[in-house]
Protein backbone atom coordinates (compact mmCIF):
# COMPACT_ATOMS: atom_id res chain seq x y z
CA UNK A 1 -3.14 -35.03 46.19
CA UNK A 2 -2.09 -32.04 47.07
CA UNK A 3 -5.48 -30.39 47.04
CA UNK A 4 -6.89 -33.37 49.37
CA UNK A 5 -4.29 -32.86 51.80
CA UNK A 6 -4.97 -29.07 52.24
CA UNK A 7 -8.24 -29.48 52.48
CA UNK A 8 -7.98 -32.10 55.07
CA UNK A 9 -5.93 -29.72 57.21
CA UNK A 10 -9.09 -26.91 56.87
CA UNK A 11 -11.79 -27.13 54.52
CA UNK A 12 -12.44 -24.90 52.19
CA UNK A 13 -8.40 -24.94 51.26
CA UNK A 14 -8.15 -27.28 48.64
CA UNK A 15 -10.88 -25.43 46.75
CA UNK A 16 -9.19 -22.25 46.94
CA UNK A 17 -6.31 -24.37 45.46
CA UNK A 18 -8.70 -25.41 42.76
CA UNK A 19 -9.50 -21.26 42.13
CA UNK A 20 -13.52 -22.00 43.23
CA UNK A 21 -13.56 -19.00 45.53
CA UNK A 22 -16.90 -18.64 46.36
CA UNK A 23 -17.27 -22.18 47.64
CA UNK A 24 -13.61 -22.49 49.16
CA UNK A 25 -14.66 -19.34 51.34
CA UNK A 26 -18.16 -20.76 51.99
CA UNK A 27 -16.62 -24.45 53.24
CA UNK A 28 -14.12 -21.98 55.52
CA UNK A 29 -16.85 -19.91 56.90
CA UNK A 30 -19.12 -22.99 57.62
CA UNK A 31 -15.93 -25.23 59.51
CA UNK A 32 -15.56 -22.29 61.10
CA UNK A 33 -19.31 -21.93 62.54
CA UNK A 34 -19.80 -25.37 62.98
CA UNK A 35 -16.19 -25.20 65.06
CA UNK A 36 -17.25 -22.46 67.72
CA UNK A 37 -20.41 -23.22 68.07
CA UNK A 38 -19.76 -27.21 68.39
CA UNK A 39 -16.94 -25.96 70.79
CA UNK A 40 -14.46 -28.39 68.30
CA UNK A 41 -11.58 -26.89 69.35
CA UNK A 42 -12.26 -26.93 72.93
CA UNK A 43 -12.86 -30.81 72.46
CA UNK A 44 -9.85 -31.19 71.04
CA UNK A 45 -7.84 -29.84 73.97
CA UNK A 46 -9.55 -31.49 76.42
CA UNK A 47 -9.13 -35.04 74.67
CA UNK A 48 -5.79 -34.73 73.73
CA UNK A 49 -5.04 -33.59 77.52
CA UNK A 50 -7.08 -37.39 78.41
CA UNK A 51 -9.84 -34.73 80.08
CA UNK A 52 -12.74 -36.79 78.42
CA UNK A 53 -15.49 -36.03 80.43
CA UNK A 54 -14.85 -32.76 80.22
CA UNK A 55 -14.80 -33.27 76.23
CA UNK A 56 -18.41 -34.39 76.43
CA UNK A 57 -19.21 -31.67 78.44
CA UNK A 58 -18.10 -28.92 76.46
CA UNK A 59 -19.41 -30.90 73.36
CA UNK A 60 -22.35 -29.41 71.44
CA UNK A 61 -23.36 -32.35 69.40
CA UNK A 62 -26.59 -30.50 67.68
CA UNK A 63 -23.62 -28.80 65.84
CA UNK A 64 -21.47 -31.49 66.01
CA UNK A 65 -23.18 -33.68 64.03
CA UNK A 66 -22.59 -30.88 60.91
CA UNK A 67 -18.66 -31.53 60.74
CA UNK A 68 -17.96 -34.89 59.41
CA UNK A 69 -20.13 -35.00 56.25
CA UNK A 70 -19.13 -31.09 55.97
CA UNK A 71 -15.33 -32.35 56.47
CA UNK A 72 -15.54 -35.15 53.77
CA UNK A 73 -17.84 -33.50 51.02
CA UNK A 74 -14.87 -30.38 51.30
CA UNK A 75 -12.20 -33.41 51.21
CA UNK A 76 -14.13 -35.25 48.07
CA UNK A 77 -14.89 -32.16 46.64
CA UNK A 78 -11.34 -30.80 46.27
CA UNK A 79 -10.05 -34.18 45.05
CA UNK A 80 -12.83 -34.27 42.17
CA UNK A 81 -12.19 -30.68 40.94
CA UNK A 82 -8.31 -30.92 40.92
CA UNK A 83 -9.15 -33.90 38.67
CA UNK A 84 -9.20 -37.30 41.19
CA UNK A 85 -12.11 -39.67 41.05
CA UNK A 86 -12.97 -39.73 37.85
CA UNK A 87 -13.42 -43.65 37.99
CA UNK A 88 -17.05 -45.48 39.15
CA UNK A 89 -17.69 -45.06 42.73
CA UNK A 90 -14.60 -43.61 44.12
CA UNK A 91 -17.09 -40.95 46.07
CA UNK A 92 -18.05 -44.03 48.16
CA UNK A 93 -14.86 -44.27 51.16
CA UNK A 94 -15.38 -40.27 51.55
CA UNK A 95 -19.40 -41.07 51.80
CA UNK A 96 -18.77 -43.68 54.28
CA UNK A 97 -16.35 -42.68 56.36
CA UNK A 98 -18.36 -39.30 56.79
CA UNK A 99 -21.20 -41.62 57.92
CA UNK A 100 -19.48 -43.91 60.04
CA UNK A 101 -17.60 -40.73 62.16
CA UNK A 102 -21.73 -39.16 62.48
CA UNK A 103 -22.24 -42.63 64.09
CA UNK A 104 -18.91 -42.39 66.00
CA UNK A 105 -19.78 -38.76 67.40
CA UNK A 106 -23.66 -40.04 68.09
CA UNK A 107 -22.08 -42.39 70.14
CA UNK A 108 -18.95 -40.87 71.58
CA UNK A 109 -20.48 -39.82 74.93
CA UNK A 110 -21.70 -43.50 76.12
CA UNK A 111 -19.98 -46.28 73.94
CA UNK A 112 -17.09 -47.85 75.44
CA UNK A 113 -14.46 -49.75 73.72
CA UNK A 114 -12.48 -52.55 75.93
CA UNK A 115 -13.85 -50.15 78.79
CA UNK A 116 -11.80 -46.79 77.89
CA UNK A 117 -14.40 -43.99 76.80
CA UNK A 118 -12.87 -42.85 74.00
CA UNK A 119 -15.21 -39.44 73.33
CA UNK A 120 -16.09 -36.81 70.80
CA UNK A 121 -12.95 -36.89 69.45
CA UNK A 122 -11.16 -40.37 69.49
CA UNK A 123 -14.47 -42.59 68.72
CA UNK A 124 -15.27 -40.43 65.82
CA UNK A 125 -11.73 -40.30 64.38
CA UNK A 126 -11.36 -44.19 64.97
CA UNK A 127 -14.28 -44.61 63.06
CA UNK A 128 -12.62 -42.94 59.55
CA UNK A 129 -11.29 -46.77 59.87
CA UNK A 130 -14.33 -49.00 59.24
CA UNK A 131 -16.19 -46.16 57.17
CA UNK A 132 -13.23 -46.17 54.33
CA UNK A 133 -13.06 -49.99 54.40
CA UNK A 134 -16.84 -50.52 53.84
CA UNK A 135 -16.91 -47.38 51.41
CA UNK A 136 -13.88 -49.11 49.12
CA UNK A 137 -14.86 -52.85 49.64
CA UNK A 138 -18.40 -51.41 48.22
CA UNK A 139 -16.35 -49.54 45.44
CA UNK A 140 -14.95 -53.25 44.60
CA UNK A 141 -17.96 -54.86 44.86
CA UNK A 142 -19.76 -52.40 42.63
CA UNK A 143 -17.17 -51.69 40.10
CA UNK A 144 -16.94 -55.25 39.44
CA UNK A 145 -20.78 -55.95 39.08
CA UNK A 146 -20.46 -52.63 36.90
CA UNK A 147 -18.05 -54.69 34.49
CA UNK A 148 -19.61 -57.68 34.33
């Protein structure tokens, strides 16, 4: 766990944790690079401030698009190596929810939700939500056909 939640505060960390150096400082160097030149931090600020046009301005979503599968293979990664998902399928809520927040950033300039544009930071995060629930309902579905 502890590995899992280091790397979701910066990827790269929980590998490090894990002593796998040269891929812990890869993940780092490549959330950082995908960071500056998606302007991610910028993002941040101006969503968190409610500025969200200004969000999708600054966005860069060619690079954008890097970060959540980036994100989640560092999160999954750090989990399997300190010993975590060892049983069938548990790769598929990291799998999912880094496809469903791609989705969520395709769309985060133009989809509305209840009429509030939520952006390239709160649609993408929101959908973490619906990405792990398909990922573990498929895990369920799957281990149990695996059993039977």
């Amino acid at each position: 766990m502890e590995k899992l939640l280091w790397s979701i505060a910066l990827p790269g960390f929980g590998q490090l944790l894990n002593r796998k150096f040269l891929k812990g400082i890869l993940l780092i160097f490549l959330e950082f690079l995908v960071n500056v030149l998606g302007n991610f931090n910028k993002i941040i600020i101006f969503s968190f401030q409610g500025d969200i046009d200004m969000a999708i301005e600054q966005a860069n979503n060619q690079w954008l698009m890097f970060y959540p599968c980036l994100y989640f293979f560092a999160m999954w990664d750090a989990y399997k190596d300190a010993g975590g998902g060892n049983k069938p399928y548990a790769f598929l809520p990291f799998v999912f929810a880094a496809y469903f927040v791609t989705v969520g950033t395709i769309y985060s300039s133009k989809l509305t939700i209840f009429g509030v544009l939520l952006g390239p930071i709160w649609l993408p995060m929101l959908s973490v939500i619906p990405g792990l629930i398909v990922g573990f309902l498929l895990k369920i579905i799957l281990t149990k056909k695996l059993a039977s």
